[in-house]
C-alpha atoms as a PDB file:
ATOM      1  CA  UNK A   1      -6.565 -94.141   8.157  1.00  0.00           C
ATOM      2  CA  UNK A   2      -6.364 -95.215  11.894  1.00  0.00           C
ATOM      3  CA  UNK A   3      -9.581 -94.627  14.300  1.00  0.00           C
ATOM      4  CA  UNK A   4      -8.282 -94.300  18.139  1.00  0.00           C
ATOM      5  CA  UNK A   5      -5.082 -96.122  19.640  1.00  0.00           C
ATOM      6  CA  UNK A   6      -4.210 -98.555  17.616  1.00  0.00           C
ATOM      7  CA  UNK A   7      -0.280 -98.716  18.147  1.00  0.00           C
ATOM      8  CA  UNK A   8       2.746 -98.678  16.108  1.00  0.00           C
ATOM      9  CA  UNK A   9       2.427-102.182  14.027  1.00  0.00           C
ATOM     10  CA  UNK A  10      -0.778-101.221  12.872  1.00  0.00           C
ATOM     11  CA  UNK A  11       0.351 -97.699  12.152  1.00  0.00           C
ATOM     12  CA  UNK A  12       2.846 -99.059   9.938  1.00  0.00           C
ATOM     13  CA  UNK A  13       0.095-101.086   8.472  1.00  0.00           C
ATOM     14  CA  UNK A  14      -2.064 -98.387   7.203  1.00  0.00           C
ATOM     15  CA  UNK A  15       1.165 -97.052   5.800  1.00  0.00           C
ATOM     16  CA  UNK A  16       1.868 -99.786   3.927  1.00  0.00           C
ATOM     17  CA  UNK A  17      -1.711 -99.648   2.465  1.00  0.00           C
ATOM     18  CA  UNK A  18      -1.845 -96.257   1.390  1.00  0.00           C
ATOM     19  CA  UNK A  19       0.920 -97.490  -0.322  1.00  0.00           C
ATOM     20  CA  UNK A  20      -0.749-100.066  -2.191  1.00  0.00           C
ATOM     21  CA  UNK A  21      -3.454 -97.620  -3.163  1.00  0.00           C
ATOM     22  CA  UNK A  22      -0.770 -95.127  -4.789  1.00  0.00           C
ATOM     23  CA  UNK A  23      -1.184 -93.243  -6.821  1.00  0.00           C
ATOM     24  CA  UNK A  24      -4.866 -92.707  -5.800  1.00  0.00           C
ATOM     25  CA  UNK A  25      -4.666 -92.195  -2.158  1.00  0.00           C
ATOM     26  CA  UNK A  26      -3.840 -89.682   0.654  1.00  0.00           C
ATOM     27  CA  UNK A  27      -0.652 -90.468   1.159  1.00  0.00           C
ATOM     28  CA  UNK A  28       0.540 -87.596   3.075  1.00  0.00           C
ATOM     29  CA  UNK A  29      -2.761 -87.823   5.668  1.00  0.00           C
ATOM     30  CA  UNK A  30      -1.718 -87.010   9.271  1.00  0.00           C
ATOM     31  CA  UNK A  31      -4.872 -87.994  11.632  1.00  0.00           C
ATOM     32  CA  UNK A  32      -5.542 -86.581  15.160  1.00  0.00           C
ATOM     33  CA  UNK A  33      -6.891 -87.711  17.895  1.00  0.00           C
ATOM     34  CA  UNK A  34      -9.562 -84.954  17.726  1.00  0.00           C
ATOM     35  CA  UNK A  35     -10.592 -85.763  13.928  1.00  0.00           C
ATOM     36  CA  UNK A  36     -13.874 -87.262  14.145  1.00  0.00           C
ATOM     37  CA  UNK A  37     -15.339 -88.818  10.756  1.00  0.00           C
ATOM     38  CA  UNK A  38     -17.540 -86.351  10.019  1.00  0.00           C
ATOM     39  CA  UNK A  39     -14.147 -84.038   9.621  1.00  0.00           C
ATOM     40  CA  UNK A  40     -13.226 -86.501   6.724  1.00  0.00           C
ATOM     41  CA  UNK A  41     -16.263 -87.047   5.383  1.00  0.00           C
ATOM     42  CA  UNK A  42     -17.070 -82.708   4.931  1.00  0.00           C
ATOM     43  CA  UNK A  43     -13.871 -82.567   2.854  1.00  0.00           C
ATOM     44  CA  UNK A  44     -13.990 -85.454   0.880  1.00  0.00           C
ATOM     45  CA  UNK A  45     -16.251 -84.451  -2.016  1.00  0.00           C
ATOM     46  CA  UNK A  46     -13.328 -81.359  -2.423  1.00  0.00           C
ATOM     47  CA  UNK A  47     -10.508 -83.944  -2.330  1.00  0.00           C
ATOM     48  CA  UNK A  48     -12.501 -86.217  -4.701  1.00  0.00           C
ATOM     49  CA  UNK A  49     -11.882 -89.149  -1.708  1.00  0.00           C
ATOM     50  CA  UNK A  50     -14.469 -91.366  -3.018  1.00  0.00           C
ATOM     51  CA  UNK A  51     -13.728 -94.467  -0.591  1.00  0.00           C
ATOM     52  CA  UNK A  52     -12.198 -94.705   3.185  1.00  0.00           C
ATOM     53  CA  UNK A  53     -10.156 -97.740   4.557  1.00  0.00           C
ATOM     54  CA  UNK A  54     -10.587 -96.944   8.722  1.00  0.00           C
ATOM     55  CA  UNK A  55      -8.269 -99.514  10.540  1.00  0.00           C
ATOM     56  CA  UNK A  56      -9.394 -99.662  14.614  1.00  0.00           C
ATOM     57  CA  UNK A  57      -7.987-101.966  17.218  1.00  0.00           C
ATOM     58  CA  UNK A  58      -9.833-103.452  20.019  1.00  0.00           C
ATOM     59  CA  UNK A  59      -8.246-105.855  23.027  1.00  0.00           C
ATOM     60  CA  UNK A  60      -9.291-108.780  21.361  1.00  0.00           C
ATOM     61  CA  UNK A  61      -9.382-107.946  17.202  1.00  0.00           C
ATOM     62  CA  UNK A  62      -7.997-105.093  14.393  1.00  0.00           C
ATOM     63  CA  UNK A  63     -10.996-104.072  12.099  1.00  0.00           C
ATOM     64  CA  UNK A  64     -10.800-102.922   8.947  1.00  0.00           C
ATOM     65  CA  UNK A  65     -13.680-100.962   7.376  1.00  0.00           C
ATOM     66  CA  UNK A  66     -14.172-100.146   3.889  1.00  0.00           C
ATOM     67  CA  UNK A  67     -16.546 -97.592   3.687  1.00  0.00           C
ATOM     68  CA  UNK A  68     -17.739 -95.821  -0.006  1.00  0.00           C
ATOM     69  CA  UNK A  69     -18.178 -91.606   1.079  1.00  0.00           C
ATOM     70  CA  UNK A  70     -20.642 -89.997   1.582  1.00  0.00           C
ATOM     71  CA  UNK A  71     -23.573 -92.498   2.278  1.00  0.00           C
ATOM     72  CA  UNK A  72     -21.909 -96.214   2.378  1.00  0.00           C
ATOM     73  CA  UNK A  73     -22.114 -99.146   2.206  1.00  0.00           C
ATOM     74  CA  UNK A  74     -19.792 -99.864   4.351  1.00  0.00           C
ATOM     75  CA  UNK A  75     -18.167-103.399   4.881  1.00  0.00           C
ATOM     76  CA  UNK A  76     -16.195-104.507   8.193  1.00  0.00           C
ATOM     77  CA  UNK A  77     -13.479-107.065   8.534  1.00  0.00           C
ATOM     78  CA  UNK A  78     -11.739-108.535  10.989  1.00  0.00           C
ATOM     79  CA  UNK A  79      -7.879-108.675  10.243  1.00  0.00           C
ATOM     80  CA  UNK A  80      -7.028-112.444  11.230  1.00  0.00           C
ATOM     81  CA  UNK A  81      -3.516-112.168  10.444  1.00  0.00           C
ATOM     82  CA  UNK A  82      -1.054-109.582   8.045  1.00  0.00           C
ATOM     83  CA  UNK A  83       2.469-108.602   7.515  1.00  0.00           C
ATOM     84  CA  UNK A  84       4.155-105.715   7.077  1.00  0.00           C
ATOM     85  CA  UNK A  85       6.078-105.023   3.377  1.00  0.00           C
ATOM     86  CA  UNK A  86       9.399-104.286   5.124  1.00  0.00           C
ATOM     87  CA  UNK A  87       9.100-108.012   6.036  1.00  0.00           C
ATOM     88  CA  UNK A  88       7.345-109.622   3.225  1.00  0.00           C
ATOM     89  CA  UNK A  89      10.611-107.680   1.281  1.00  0.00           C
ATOM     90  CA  UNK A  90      13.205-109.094   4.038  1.00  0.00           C
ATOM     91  CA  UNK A  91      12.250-112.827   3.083  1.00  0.00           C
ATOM     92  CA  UNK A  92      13.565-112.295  -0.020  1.00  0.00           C
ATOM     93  CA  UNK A  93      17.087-113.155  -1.319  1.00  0.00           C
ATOM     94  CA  UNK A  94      16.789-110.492  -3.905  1.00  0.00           C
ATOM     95  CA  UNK A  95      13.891-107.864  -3.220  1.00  0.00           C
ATOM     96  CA  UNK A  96      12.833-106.155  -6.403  1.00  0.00           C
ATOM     97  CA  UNK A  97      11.099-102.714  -5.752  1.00  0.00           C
ATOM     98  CA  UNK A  98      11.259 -99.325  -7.578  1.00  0.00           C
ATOM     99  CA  UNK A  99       8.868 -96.054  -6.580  1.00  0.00           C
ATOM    100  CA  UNK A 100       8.406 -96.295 -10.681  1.00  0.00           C
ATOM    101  CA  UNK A 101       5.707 -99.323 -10.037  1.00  0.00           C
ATOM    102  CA  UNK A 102       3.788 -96.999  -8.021  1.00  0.00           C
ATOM    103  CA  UNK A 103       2.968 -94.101 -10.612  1.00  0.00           C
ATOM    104  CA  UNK A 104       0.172 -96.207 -11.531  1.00  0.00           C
ATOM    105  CA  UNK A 105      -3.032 -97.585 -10.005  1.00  0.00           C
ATOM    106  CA  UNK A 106      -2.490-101.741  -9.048  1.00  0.00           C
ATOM    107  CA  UNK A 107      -4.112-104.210 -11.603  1.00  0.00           C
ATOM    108  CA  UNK A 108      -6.960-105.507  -9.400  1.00  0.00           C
ATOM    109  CA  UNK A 109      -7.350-109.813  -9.121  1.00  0.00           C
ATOM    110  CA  UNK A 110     -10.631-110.960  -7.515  1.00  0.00           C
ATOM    111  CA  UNK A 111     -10.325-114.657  -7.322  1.00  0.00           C
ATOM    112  CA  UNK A 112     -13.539-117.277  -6.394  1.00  0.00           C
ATOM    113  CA  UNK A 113     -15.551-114.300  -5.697  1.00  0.00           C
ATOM    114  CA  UNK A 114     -18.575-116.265  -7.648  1.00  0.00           C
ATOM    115  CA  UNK A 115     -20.350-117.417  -4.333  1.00  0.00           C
ATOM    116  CA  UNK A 116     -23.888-117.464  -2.906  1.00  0.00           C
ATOM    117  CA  UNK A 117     -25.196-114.684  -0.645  1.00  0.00           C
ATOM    118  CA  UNK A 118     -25.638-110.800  -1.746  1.00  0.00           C
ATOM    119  CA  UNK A 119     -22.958-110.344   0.852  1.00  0.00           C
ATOM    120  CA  UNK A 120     -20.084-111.300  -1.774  1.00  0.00           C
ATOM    121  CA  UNK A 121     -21.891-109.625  -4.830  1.00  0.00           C
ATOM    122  CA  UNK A 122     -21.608-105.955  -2.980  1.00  0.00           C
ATOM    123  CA  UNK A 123     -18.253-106.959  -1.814  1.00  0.00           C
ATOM    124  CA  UNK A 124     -16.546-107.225  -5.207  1.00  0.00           C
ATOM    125  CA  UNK A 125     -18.722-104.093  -6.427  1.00  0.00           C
ATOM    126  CA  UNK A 126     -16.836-102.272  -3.201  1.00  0.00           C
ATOM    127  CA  UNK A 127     -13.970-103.687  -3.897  1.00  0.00           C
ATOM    128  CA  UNK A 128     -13.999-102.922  -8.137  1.00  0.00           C
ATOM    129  CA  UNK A 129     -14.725 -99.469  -7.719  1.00  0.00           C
ATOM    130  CA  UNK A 130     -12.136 -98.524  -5.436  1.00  0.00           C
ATOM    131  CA  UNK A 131      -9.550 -98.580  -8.684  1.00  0.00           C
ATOM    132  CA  UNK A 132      -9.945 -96.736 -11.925  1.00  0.00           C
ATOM    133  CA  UNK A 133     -11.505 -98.964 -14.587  1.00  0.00           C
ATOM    134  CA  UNK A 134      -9.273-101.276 -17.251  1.00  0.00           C
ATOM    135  CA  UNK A 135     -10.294-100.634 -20.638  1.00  0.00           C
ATOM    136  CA  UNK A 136      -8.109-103.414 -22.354  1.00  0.00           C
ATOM    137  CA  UNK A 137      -8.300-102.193 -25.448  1.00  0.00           C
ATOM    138  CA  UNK A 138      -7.260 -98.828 -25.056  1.00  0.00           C
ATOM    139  CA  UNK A 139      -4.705 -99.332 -22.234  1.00  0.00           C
ATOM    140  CA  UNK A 140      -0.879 -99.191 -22.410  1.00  0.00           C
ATOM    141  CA  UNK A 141       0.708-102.211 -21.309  1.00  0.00           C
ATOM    142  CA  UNK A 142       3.754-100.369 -20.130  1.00  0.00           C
ATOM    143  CA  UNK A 143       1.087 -98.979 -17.218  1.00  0.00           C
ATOM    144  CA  UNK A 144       0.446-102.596 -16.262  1.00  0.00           C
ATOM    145  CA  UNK A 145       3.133-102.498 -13.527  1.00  0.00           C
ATOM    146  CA  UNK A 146       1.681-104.251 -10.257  1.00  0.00           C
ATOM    147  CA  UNK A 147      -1.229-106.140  -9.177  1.00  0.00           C
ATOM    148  CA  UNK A 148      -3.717-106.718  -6.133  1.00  0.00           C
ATOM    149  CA  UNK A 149      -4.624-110.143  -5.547  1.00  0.00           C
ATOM    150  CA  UNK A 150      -8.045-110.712  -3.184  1.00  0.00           C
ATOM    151  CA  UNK A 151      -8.280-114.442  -3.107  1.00  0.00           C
ATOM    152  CA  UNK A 152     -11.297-115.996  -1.317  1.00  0.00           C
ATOM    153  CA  UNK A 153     -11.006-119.488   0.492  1.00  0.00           C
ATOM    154  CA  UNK A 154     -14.136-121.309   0.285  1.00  0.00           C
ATOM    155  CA  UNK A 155     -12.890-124.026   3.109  1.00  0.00           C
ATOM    156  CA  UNK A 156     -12.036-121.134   5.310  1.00  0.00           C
ATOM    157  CA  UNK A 157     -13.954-118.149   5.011  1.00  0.00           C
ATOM    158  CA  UNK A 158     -11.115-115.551   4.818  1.00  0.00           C
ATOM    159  CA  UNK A 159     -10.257-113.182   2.117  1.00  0.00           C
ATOM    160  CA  UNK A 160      -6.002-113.583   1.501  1.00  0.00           C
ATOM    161  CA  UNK A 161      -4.401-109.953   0.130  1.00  0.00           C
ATOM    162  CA  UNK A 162      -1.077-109.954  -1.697  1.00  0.00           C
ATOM    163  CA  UNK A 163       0.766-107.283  -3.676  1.00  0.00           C
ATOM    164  CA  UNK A 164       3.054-108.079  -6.055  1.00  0.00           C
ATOM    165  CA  UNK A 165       4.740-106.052  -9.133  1.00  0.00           C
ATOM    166  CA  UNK A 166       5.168-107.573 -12.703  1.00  0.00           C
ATOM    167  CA  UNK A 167       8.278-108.228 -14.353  1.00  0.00           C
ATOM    168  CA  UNK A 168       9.321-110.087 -17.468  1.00  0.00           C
ATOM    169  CA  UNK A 169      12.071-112.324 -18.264  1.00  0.00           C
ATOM    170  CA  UNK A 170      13.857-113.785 -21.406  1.00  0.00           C
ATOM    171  CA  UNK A 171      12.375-117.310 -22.049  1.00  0.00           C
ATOM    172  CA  UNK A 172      14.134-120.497 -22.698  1.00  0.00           C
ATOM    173  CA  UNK A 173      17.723-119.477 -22.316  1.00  0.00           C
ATOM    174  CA  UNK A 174      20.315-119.637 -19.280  1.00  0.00           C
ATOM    175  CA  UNK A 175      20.885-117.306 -16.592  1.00  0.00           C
ATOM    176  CA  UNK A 176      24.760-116.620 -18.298  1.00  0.00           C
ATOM    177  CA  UNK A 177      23.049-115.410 -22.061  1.00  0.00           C
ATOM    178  CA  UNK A 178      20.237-113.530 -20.352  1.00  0.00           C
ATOM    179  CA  UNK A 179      22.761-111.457 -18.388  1.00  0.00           C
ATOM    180  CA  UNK A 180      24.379-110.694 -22.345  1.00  0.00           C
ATOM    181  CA  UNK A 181      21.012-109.941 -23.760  1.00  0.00           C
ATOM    182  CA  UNK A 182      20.027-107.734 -20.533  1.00  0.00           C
ATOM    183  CA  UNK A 183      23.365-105.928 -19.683  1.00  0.00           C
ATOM    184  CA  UNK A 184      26.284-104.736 -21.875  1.00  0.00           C
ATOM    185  CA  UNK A 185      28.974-107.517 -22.779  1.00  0.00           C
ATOM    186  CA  UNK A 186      30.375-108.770 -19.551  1.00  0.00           C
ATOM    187  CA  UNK A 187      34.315-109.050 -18.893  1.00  0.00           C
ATOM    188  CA  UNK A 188      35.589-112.051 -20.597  1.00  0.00           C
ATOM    189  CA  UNK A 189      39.285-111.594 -20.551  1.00  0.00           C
ATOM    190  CA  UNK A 190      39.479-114.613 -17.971  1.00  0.00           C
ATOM    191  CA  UNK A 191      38.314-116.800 -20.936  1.00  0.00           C
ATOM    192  CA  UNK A 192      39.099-117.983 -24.553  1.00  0.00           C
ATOM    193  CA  UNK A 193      35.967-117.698 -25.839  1.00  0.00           C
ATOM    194  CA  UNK A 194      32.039-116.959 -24.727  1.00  0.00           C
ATOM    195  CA  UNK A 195      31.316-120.094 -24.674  1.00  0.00           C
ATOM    196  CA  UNK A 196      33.318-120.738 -21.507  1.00  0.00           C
ATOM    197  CA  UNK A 197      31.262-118.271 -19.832  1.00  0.00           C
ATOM    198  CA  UNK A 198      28.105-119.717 -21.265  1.00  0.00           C
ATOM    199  CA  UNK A 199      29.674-123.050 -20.090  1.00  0.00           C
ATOM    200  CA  UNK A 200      31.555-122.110 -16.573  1.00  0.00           C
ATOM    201  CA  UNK A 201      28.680-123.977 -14.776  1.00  0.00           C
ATOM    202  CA  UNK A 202      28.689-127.666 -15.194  1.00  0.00           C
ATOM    203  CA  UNK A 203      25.366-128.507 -14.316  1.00  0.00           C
ATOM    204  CA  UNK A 204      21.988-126.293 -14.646  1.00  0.00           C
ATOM    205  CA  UNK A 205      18.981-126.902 -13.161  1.00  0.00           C
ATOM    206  CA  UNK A 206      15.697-126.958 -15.183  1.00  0.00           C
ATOM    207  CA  UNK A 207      14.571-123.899 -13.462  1.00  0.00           C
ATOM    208  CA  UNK A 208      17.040-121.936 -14.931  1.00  0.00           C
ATOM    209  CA  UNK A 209      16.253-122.335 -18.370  1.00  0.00           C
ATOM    210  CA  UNK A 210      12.810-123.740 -18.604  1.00  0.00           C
ATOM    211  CA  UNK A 211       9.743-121.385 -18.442  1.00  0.00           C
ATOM    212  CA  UNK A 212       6.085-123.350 -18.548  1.00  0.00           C
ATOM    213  CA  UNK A 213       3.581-122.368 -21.428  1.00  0.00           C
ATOM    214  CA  UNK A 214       0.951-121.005 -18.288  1.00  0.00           C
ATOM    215  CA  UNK A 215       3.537-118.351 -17.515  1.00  0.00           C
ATOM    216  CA  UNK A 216       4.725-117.006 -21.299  1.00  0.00           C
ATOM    217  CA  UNK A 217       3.100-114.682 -23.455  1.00  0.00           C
ATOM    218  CA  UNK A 218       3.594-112.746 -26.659  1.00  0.00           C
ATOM    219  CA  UNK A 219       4.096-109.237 -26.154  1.00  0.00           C
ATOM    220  CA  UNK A 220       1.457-107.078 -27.683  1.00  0.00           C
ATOM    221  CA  UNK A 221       3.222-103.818 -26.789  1.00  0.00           C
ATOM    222  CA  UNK A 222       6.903-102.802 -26.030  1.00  0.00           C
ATOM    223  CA  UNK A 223       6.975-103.021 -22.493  1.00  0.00           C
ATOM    224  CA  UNK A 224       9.354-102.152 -19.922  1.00  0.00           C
ATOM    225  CA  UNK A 225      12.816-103.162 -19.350  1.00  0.00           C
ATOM    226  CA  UNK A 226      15.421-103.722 -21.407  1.00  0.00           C
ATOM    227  CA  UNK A 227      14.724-105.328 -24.999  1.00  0.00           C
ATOM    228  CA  UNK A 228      11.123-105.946 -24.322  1.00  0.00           C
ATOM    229  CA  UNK A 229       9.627-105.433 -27.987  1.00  0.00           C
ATOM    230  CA  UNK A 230       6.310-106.286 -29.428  1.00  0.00           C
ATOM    231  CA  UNK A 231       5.840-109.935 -30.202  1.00  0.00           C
ATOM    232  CA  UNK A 232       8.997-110.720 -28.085  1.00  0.00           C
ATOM    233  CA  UNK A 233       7.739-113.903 -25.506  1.00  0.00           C
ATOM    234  CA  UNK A 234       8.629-113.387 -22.537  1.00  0.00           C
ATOM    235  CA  UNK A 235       8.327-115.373 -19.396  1.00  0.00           C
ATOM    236  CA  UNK A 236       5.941-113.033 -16.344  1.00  0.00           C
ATOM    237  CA  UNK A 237       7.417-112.939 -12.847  1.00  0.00           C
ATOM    238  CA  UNK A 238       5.622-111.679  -9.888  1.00  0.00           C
ATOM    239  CA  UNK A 239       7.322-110.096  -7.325  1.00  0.00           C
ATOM    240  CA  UNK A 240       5.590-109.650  -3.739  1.00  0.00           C
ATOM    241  CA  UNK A 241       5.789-106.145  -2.465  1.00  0.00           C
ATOM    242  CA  UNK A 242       3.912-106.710   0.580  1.00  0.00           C
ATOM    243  CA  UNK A 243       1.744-106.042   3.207  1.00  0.00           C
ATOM    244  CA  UNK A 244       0.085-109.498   3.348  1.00  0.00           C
ATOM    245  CA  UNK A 245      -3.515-109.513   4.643  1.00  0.00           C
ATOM    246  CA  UNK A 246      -5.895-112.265   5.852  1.00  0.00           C
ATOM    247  CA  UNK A 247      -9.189-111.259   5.999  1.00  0.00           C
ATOM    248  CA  UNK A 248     -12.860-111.832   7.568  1.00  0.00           C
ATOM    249  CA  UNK A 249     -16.114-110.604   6.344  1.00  0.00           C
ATOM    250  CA  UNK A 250     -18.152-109.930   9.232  1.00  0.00           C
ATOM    251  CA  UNK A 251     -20.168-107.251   8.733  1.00  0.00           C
ATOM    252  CA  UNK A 252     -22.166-105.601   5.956  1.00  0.00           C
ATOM    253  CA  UNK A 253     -23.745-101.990   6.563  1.00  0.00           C
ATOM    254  CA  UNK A 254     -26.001-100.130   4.115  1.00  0.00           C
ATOM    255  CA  UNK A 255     -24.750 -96.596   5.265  1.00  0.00           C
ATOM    256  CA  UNK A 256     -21.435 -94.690   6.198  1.00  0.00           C
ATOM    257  CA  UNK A 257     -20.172 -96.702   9.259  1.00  0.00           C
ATOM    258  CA  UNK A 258     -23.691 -97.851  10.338  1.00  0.00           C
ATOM    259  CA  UNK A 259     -27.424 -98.065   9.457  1.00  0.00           C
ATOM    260  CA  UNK A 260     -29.447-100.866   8.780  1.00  0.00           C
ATOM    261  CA  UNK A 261     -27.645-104.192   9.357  1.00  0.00           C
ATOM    262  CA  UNK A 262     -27.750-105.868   5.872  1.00  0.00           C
ATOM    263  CA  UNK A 263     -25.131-108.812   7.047  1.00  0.00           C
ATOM    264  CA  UNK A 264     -23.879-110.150   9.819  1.00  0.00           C
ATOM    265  CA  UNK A 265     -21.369-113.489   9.896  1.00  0.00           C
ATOM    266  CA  UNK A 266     -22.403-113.987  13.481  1.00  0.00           C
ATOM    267  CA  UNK A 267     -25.662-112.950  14.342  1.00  0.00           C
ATOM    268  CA  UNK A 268     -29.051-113.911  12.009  1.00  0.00           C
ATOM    269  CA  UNK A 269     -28.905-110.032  10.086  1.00  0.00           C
ATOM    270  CA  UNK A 270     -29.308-110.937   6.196  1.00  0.00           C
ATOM    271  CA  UNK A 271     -30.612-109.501   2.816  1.00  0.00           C
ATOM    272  CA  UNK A 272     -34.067-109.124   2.529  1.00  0.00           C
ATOM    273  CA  UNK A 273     -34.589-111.446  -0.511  1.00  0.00           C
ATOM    274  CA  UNK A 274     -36.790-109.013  -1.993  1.00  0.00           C
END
């Protein structure tokens, strides 16, 4: 949600989050300039809100605070840089995106989130227990349909946010057979035989029919999409869905959007090592 004036880029923004948070989130939310946070936090026990994301926008830096209801902690970034998903979508030659992806909570991808200070240890906790919990052995893979990426970079400091969805491909074979094995029998009355249409292109790259070991599995489930079986190997594609975030740690708070000061990236404020 937004806190105060924060204009219409970064209204678009917190759309394009809520997004990312479907199907878990208030989606339909309409704030108002009278709302105070104590009017969220009285009705979030009812709603079964169990985290805010409070966006605020100052003449010199856009906040965002994550915030666990009804008594914190509450973490505060500063947003260095981020995108919208209309134009993470428009640098795309072929955007994929379907309102299916979103019936289901993201998978969520902490990466290098193994680093000293108590700072990063509450941080992923936060961060964890915003989404509903994997069980791997009891979940459907057919629900695994997107994923939320929080990469931390050590030589910089910032926390990068991408959201893609998750697709498979037919490995090993050319673009021409995969469009027979994933569609119905194309028109061939311009030629004698299928292999001509196999064939039409003289050269292919590598790209087009090579898929590298890190990036094929073996199905353990049917999954979805057209002739995805169990045991088929298939080749995973990730397709970015947007908004892009870069992100800045620079506050840690042991209550609801204040209390005691428990970290602080540019003043002396730190854990009590006790």
């Amino acid at each position: 949600m937004r806190s105060g004036i924060v204009g219409s880029s970064i209204t678009a923004l917190v759309r394009d989050v809520r997004r990312v948070l479907e199907p878990h989130t208030a989606s339909h939310l309409r704030e108002r300039r009278s709302n105070r946070l104590k009017d969220f936090v009285m009705v979030a026990g009812q709603l079964g809100v169990t985290h805010f994301l409070i966006f605020s926008r100052t003449e010199k830096k856009i906040n965002l605070r994550i915030t666990r209801v009804p008594r914190g902690p509450t973490l505060t970034f500063r947003v260095a840089e981020y995108a919208l998903a209309k134009d993470c979508l428009a640098l795309q030659k072929n955007p994929k995106t379907s309102d299916v992806v979103y019936h289901k909570s993201p998978l969520l991808v902490l990466n290098n989130f193994q680093q000293p200070g108590k700072e990063y240890k509450v941080m992923t906790v936060m961060l964890q227990n915003m989404f509903p919990a994997v069980d791997i052995q009891t979940m459907q893979l057919s629900e695994a349909r997107r994923v939320l990426l929080f990469n931390y970079n050590d030589e910089t400091g910032m926390i990068d946010v991408r959201h893609y969805s998750i697709g498979v491909k037919a490995t090993g074979v050319s673009k021409s057979i995969k469009r027979v094995i994933n569609t119905n029998l194309p028109n061939l009355g311009d030629y004698e035989d299928i292999s001509e249409y196999v064939l039409k292109e003289a050269i292919i790259s590598e790209s087009d029919v090579e898929d590298g070991p890190e990036s094929t599995v073996t199905l353990p489930q049917d999954y979805h999409g057209r002739n995805n079986r169990k045991n088929d190997q298939r080749a995973i594609r990730l397709h970015e869905l947007g908004p892009r975030l870069t992100l800045e740690l620079t506050k840690v708070e042991n209550g609801l959007c204040g209390g005691e000061v428990l970290y602080h990236r540019y003043s002396k404020f730190c854990f009590d090592p006790a």
